[in-house]
N, C-alpha and C. Protein backbone atom coordinates (compact mmCIF):
# COMPACT_ATOMS: atom_id res chain seq x y z
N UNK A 1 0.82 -1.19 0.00
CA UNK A 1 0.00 0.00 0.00
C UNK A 1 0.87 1.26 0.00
N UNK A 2 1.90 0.99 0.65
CA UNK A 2 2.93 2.20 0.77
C UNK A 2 3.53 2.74 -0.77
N UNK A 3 3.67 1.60 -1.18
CA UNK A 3 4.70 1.99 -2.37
C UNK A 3 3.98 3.34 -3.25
N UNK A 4 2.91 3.66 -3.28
CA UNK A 4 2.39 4.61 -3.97
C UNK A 4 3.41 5.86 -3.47
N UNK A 5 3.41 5.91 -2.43
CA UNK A 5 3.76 7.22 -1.81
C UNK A 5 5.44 7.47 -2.51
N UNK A 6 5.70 6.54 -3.60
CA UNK A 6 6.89 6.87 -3.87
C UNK A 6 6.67 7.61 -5.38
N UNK A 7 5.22 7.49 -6.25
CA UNK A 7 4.80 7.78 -6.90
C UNK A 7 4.23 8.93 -7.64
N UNK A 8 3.82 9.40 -8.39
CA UNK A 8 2.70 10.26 -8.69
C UNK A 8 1.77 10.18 -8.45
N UNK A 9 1.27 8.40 -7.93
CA UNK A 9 -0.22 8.80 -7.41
C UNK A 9 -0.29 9.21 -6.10
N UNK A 10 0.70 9.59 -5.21
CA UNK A 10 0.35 10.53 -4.06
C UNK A 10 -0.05 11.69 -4.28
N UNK A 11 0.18 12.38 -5.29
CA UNK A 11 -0.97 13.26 -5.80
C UNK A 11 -1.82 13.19 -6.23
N UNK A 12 -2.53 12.24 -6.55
CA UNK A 12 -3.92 11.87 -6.64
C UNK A 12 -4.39 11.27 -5.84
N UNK A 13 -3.68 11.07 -4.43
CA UNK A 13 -4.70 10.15 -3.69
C UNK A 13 -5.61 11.15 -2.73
N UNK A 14 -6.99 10.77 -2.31
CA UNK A 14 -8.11 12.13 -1.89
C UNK A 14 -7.00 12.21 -0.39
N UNK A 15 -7.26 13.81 -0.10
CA UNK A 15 -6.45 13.57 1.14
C UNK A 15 -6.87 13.22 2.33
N UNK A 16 -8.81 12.86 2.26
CA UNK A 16 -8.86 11.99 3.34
C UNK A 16 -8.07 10.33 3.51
N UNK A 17 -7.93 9.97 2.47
CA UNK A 17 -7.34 8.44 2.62
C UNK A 17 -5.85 8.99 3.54
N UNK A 18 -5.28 9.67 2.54
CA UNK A 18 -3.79 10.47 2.83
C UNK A 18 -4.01 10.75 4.97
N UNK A 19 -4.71 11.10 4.72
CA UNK A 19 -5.19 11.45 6.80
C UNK A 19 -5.33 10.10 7.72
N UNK A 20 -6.49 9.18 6.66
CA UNK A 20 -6.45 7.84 7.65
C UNK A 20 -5.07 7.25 7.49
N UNK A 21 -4.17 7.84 6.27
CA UNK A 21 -3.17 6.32 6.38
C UNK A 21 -2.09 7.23 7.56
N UNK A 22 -1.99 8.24 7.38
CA UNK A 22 -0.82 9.15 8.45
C UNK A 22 -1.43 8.46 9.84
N UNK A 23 -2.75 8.42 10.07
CA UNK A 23 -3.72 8.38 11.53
C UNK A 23 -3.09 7.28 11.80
N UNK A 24 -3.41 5.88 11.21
CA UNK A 24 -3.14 4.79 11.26
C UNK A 24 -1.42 4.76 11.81
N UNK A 25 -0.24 5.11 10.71
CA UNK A 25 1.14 5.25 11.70
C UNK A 25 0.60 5.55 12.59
N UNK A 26 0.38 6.80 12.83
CA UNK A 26 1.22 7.57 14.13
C UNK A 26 0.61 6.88 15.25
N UNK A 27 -0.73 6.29 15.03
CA UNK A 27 -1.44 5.46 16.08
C UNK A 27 -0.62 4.19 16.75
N UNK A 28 -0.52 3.38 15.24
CA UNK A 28 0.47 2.17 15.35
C UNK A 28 1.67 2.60 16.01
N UNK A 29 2.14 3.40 15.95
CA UNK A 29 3.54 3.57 16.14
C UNK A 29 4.19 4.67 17.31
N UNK A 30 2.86 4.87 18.15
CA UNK A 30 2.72 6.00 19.22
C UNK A 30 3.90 6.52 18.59
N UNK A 31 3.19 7.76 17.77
CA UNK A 31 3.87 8.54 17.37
C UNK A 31 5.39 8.54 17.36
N UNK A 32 5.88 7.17 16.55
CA UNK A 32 7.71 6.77 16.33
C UNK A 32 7.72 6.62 17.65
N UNK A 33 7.19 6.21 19.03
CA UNK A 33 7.94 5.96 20.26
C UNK A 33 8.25 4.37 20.23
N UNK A 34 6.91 3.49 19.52
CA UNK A 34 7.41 1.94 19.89
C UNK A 34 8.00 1.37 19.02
N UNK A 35 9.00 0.48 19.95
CA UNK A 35 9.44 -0.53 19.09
C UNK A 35 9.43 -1.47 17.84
N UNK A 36 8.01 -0.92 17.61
CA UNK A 36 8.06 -1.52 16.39
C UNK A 36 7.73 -1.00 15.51
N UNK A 37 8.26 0.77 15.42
CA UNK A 37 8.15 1.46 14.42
C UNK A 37 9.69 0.71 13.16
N UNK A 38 9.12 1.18 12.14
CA UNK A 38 10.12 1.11 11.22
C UNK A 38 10.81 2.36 10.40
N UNK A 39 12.21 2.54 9.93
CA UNK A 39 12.51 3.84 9.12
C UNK A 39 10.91 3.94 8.09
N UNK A 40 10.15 3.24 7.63
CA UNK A 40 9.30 3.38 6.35
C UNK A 40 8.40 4.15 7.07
N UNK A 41 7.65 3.36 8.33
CA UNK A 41 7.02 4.32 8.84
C UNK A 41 7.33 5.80 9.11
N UNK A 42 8.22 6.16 9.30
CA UNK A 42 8.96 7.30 9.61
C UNK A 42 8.54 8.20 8.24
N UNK A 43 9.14 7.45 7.21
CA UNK A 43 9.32 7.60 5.78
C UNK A 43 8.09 8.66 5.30
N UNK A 44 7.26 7.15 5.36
CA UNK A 44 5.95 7.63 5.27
C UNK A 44 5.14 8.56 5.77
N UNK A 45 5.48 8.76 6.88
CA UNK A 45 3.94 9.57 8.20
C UNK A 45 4.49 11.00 7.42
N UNK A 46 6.15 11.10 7.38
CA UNK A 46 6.84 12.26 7.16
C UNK A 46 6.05 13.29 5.77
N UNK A 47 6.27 12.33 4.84
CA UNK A 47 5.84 12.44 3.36
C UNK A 47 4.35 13.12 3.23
N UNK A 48 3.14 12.21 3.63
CA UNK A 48 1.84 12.42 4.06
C UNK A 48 1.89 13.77 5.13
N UNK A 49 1.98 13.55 5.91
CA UNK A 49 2.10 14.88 6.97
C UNK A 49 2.56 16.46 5.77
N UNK A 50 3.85 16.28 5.57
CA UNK A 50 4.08 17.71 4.45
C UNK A 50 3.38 17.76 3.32
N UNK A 51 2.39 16.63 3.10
CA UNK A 51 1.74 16.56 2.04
C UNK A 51 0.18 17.60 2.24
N UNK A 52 0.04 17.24 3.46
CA UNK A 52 -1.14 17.61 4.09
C UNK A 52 -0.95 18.64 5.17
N UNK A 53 0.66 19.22 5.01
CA UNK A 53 0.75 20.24 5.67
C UNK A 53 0.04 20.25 7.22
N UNK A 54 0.57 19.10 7.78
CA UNK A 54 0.11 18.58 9.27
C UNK A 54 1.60 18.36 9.77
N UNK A 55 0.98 19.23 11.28
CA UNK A 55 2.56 19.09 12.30
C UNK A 55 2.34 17.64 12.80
N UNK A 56 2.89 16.55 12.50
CA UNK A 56 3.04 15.23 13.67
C UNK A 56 3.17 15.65 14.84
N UNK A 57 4.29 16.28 15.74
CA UNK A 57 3.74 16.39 16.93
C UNK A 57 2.54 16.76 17.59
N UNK A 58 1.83 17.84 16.93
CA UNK A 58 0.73 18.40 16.95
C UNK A 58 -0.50 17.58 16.55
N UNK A 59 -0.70 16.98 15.95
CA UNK A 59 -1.83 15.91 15.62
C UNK A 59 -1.75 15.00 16.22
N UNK A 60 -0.70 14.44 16.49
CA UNK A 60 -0.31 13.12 17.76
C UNK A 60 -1.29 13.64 19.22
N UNK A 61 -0.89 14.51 19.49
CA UNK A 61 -1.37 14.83 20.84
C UNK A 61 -2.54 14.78 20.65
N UNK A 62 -2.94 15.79 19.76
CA UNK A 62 -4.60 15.55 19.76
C UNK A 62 -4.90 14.26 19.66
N UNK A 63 -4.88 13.55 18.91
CA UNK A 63 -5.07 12.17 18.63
C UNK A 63 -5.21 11.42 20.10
N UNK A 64 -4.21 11.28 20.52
CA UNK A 64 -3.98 10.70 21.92
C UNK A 64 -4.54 11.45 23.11
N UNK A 65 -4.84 12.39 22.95
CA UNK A 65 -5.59 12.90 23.96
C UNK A 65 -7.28 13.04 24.00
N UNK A 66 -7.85 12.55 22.56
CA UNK A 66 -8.93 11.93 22.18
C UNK A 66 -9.34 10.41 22.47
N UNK A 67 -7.94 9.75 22.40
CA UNK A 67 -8.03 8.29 22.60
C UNK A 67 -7.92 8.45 23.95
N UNK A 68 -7.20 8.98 24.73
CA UNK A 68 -7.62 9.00 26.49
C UNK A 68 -8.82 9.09 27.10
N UNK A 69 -9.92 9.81 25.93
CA UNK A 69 -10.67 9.70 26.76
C UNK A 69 -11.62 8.70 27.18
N UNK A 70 -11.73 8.00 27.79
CA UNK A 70 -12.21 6.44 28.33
C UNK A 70 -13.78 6.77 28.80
N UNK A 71 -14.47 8.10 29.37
CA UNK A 71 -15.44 7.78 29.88
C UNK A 71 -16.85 7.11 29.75
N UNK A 72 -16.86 7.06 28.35
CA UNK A 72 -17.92 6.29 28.19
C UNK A 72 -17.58 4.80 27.83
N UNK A 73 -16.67 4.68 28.18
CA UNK A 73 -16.70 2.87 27.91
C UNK A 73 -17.02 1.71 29.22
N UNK A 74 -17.57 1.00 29.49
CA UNK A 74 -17.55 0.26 30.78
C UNK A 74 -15.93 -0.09 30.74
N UNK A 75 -16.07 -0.64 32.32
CA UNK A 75 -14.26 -1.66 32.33
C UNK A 75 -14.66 -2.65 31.32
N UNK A 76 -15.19 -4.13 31.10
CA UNK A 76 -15.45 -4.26 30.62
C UNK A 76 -15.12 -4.15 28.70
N UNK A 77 -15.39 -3.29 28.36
CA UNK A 77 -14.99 -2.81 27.07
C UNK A 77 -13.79 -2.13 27.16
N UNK A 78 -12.84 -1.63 27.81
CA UNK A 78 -12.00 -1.22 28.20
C UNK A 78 -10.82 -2.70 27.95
N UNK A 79 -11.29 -3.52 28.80
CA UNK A 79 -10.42 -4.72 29.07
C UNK A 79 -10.42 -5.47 27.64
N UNK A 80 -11.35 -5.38 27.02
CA UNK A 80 -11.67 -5.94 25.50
C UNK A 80 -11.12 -5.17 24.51
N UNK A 81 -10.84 -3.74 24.65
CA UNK A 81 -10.94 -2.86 23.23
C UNK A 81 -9.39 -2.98 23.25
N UNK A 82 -8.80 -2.99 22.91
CA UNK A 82 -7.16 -3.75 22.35
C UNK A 82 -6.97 -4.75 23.18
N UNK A 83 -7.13 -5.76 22.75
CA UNK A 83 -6.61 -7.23 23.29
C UNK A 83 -6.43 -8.43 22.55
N UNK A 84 -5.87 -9.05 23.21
CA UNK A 84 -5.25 -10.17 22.55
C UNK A 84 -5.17 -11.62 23.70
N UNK A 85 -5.56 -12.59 23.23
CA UNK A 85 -5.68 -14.04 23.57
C UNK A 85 -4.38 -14.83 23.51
N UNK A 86 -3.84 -15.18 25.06
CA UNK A 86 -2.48 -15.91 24.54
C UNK A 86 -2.41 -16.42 25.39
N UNK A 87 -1.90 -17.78 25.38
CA UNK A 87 -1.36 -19.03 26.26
C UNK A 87 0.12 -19.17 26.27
N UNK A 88 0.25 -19.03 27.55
CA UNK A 88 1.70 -19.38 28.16
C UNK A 88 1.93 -19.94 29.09
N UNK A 89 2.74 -21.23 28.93
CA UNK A 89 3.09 -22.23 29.70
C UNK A 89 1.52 -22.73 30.38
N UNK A 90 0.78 -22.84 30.02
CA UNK A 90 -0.23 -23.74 29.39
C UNK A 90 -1.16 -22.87 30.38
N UNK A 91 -1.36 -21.57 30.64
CA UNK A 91 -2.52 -20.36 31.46
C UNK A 91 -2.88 -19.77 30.12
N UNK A 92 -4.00 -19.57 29.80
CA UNK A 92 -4.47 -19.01 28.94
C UNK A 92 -4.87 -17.66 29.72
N UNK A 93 -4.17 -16.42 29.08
CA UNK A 93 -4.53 -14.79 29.51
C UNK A 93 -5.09 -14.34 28.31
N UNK A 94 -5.92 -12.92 28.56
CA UNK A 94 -6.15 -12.09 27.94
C UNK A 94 -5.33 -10.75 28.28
N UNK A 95 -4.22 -10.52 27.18
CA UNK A 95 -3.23 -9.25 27.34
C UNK A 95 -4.14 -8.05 26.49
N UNK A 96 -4.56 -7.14 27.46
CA UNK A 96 -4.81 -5.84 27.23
C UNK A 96 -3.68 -4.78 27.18
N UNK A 97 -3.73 -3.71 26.24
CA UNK A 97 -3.48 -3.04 26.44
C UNK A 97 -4.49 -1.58 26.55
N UNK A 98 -3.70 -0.56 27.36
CA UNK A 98 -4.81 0.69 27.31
C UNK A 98 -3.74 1.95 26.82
N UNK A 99 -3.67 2.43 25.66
CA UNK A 99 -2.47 3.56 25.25
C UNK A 99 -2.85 4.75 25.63
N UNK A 100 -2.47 5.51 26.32
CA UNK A 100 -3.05 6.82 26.85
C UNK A 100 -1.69 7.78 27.07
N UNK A 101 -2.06 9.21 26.93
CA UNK A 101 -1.70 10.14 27.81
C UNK A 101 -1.70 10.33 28.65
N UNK A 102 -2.76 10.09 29.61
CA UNK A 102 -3.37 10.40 30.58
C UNK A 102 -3.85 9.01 32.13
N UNK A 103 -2.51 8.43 32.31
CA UNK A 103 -2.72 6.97 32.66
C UNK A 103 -3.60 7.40 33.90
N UNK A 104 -3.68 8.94 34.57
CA UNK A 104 -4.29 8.42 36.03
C UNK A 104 -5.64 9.12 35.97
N UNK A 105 -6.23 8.89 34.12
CA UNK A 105 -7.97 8.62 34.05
C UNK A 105 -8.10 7.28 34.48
N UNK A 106 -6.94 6.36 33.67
CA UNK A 106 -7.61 4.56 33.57
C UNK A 106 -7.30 4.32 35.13
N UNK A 107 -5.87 4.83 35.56
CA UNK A 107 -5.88 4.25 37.08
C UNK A 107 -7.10 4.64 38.75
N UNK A 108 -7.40 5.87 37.81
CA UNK A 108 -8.66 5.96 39.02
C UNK A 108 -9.76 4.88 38.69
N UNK A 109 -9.49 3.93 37.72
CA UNK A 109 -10.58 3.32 38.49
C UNK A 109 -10.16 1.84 38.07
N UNK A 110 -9.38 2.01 38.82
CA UNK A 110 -8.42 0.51 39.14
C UNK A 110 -9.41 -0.43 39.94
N UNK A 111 -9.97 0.14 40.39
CA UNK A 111 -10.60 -0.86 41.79
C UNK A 111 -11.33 -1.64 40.81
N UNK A 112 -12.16 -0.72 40.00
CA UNK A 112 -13.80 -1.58 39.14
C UNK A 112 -13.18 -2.01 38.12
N UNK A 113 -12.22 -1.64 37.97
CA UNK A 113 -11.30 -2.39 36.24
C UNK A 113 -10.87 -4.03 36.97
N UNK A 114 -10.31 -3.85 38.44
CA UNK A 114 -9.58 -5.10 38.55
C UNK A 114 -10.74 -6.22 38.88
N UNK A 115 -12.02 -5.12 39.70
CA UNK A 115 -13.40 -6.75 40.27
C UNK A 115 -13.52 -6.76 38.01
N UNK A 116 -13.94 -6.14 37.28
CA UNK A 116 -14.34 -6.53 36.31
C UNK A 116 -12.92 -7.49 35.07
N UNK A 117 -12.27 -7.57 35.54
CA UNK A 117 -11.32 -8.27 34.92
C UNK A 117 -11.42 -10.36 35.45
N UNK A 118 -12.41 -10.41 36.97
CA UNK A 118 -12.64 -11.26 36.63
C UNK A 118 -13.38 -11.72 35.92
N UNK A 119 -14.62 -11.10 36.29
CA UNK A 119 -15.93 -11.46 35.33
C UNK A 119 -15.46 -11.35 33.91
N UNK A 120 -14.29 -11.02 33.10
CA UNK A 120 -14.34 -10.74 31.66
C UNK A 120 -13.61 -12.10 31.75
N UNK A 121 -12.80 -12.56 32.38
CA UNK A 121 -11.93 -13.53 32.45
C UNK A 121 -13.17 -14.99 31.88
N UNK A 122 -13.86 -14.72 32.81
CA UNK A 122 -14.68 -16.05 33.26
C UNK A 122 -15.44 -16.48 31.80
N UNK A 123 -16.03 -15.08 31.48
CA UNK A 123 -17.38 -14.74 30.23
C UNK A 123 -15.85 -15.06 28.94
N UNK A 124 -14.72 -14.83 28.73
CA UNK A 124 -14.01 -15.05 27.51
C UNK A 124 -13.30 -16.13 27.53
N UNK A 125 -13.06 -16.82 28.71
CA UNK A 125 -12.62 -18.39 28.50
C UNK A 125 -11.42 -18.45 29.13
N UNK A 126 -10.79 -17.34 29.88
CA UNK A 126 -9.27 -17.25 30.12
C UNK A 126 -9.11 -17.24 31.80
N UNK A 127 -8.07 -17.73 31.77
CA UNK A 127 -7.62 -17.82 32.99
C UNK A 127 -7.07 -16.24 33.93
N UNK A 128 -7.05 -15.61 33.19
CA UNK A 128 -6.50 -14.47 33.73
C UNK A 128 -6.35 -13.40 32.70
N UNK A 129 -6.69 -11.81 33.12
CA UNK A 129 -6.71 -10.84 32.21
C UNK A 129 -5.85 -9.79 33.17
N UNK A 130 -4.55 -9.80 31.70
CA UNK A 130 -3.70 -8.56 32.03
C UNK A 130 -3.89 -7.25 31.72
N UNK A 131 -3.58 -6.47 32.15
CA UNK A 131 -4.55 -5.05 32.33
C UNK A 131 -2.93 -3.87 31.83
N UNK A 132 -2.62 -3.65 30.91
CA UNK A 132 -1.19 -2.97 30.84
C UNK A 132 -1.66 -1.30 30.52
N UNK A 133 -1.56 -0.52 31.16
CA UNK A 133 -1.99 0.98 30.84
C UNK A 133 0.07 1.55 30.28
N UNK A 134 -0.41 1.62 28.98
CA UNK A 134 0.65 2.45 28.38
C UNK A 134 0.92 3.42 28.66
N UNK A 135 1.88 4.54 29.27
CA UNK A 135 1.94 5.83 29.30
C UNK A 135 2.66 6.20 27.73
N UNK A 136 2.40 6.91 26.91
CA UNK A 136 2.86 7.26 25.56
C UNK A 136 3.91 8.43 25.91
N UNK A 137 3.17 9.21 26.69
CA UNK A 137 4.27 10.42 26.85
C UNK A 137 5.83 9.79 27.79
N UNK A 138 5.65 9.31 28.65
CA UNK A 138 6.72 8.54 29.23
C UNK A 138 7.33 7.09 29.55
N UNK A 139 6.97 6.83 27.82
CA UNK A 139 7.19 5.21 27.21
C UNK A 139 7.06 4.37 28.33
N UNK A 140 6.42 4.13 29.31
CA UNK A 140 6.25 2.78 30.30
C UNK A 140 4.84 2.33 30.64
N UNK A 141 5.05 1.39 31.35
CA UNK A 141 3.93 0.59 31.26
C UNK A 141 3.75 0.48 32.95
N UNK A 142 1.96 0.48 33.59
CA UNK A 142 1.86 0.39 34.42
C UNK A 142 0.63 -1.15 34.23
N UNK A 143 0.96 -2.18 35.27
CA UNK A 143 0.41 -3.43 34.97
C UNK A 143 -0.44 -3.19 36.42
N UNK A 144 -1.82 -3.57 36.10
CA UNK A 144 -2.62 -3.68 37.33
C UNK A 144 -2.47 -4.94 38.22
N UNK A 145 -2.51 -5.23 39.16
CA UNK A 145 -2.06 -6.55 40.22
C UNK A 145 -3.32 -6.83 41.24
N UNK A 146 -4.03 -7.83 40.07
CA UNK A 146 -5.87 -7.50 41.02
C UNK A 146 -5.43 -8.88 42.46
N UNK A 147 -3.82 -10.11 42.16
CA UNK A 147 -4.21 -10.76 42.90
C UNK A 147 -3.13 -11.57 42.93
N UNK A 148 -2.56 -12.56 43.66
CA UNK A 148 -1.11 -13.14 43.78
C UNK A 148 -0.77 -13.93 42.50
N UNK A 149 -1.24 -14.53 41.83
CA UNK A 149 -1.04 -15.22 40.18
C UNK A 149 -0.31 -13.86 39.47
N UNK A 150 -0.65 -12.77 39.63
CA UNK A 150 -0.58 -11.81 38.56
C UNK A 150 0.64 -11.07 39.49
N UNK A 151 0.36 -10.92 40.52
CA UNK A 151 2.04 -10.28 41.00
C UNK A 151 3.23 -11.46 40.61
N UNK A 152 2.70 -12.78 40.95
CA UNK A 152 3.95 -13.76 40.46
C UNK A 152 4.65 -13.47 39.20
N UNK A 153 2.91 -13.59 38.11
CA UNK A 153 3.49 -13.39 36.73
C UNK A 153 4.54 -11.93 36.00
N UNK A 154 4.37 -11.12 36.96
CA UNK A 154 4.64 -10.00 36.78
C UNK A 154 6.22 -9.86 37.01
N UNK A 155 6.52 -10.42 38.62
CA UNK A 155 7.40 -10.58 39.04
C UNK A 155 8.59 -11.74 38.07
N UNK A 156 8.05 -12.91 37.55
CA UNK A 156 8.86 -13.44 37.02
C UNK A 156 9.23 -12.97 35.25
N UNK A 157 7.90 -12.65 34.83
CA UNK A 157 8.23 -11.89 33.54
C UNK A 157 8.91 -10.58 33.20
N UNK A 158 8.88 -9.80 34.44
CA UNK A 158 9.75 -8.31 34.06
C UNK A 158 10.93 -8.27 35.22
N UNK A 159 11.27 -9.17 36.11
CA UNK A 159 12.05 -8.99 37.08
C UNK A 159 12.27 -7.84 37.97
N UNK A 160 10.25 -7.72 38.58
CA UNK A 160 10.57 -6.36 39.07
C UNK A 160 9.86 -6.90 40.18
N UNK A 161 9.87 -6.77 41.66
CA UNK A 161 9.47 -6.59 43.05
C UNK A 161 7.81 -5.84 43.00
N UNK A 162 7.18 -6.17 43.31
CA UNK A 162 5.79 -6.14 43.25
C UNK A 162 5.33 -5.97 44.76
N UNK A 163 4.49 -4.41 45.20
CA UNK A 163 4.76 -4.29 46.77
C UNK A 163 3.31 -3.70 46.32
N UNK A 164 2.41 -3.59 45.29
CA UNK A 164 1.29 -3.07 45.81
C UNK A 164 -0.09 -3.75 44.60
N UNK A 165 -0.85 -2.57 44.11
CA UNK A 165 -1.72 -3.17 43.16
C UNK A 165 -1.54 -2.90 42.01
N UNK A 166 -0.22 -2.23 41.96
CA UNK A 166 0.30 -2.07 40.75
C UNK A 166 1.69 -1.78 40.16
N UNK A 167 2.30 -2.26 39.54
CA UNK A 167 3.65 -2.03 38.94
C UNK A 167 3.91 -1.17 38.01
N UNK A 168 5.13 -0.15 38.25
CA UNK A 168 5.44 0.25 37.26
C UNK A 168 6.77 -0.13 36.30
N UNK A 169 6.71 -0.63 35.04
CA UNK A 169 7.43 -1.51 34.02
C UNK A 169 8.20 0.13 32.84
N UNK A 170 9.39 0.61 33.55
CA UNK A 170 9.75 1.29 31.74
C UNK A 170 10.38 1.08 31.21
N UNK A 171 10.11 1.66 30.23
CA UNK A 171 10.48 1.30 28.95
C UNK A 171 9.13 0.30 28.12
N UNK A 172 8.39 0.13 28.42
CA UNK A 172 7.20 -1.37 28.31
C UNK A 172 6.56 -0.63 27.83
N UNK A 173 6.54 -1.18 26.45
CA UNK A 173 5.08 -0.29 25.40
C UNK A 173 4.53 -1.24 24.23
N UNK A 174 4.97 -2.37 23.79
CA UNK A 174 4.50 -3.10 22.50
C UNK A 174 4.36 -4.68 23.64
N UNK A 175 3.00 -4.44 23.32
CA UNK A 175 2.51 -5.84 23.66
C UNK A 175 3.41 -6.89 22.70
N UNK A 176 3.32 -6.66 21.52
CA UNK A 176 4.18 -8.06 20.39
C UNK A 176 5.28 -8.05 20.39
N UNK A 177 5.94 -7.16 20.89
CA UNK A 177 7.74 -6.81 21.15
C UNK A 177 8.02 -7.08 22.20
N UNK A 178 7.44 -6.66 23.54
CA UNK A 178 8.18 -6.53 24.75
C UNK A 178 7.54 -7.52 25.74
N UNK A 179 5.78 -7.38 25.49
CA UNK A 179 4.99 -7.75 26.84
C UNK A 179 5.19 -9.21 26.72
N UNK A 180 4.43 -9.83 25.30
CA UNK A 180 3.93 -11.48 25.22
C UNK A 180 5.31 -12.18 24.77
N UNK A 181 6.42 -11.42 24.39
CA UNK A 181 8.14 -12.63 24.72
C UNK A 181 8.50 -12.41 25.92
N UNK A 182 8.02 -12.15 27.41
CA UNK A 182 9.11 -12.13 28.38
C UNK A 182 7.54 -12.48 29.68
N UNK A 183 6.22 -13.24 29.17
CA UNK A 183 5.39 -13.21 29.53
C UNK A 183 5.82 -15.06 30.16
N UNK A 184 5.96 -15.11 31.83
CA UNK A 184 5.50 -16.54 32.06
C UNK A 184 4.77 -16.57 33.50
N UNK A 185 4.19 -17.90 33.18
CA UNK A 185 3.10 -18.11 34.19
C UNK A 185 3.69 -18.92 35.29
């Protein structure tokens, strides 16, 4: 899909497409912070952006400070809306992530996120649901700890001391890079 952008038809493409495909990087790629950005992405967002005469830093924020806002979602849909299904060492979890600016909207309500992480557990088939609130602005990851399975897992997968209901992990931002290779039960 990219290769156009090396083309003439980036001048013909409408510049709403040109907007969703920039949206799409900078989303994927918290704005070049994760790991699994690539130079193309870079390439690209760059190209589109002066195309469309859009500041990236400036649209990022907005962006992300739109996606922070959580209030109308239950926990619940929260724990569901980026996630992923994965078995390790034979516990089947559900790894959430939550990407925000703004981690202490999702952490005020740690309490009803962690009782509703069982009930999502139970209703999706899994043994356990990880709860990872991204901070974007200060690349780390805060993991919720509703209960001793999940401080273990925590403790043996990031090699960090676990003293309350929640950990803080930095550097921790790509669930497919960082979280689910160093994930054991």
């Amino acid at each position: 899909m990219f290769s156009i952008m090396r083309s003439p038809a980036q001048n013909t493409m409408p510049d709403g497409i040109k907007g969703l495909i920039l949206s799409c990087i900078i989303s994927d790629t918290l704005e070049f912070r994760s790991p699994t950005t690539t130079p193309r992405d870079i390439e690209v967002a760059n190209r589109l952006a002066e195309n469309l005469k859009i500041d990236i830093p400036e649209y990022a924020a907005e962006m992300f400070a739109a996606k922070s806002d959580i209030a109308h979602f239950s926990d619940a849909e929260l724990l569901r809306m980026d996630s992923k299904k994965f078995s390790v060492d034979g516990t089947n979890f559900r790894v959430s992530v939550l990407e925000t600016t703004s981690p202490s909207t999702v952490l005020e309500r740690k309490t009803s996120l962690m009782n509703a992480m069982t009930t999502v557990a139970d209703e999706d088939g899994v043994d356990q649901v990880l709860l990872f609130v991204i901070d974007i602005l200060t690349e780390s990851a805060t993991l919720l700890i509703p209960n001793g399975f999940v401080k273990s897992v925590a403790e043996k997968s990031f090699g960090c001391t676990v003293t309350g209901d929640t950990v803080h992990l930095p550097g921790i931002m790509s669930r497919k890079k960082q979280i689910i290779p160093s994930l054991k039960a």
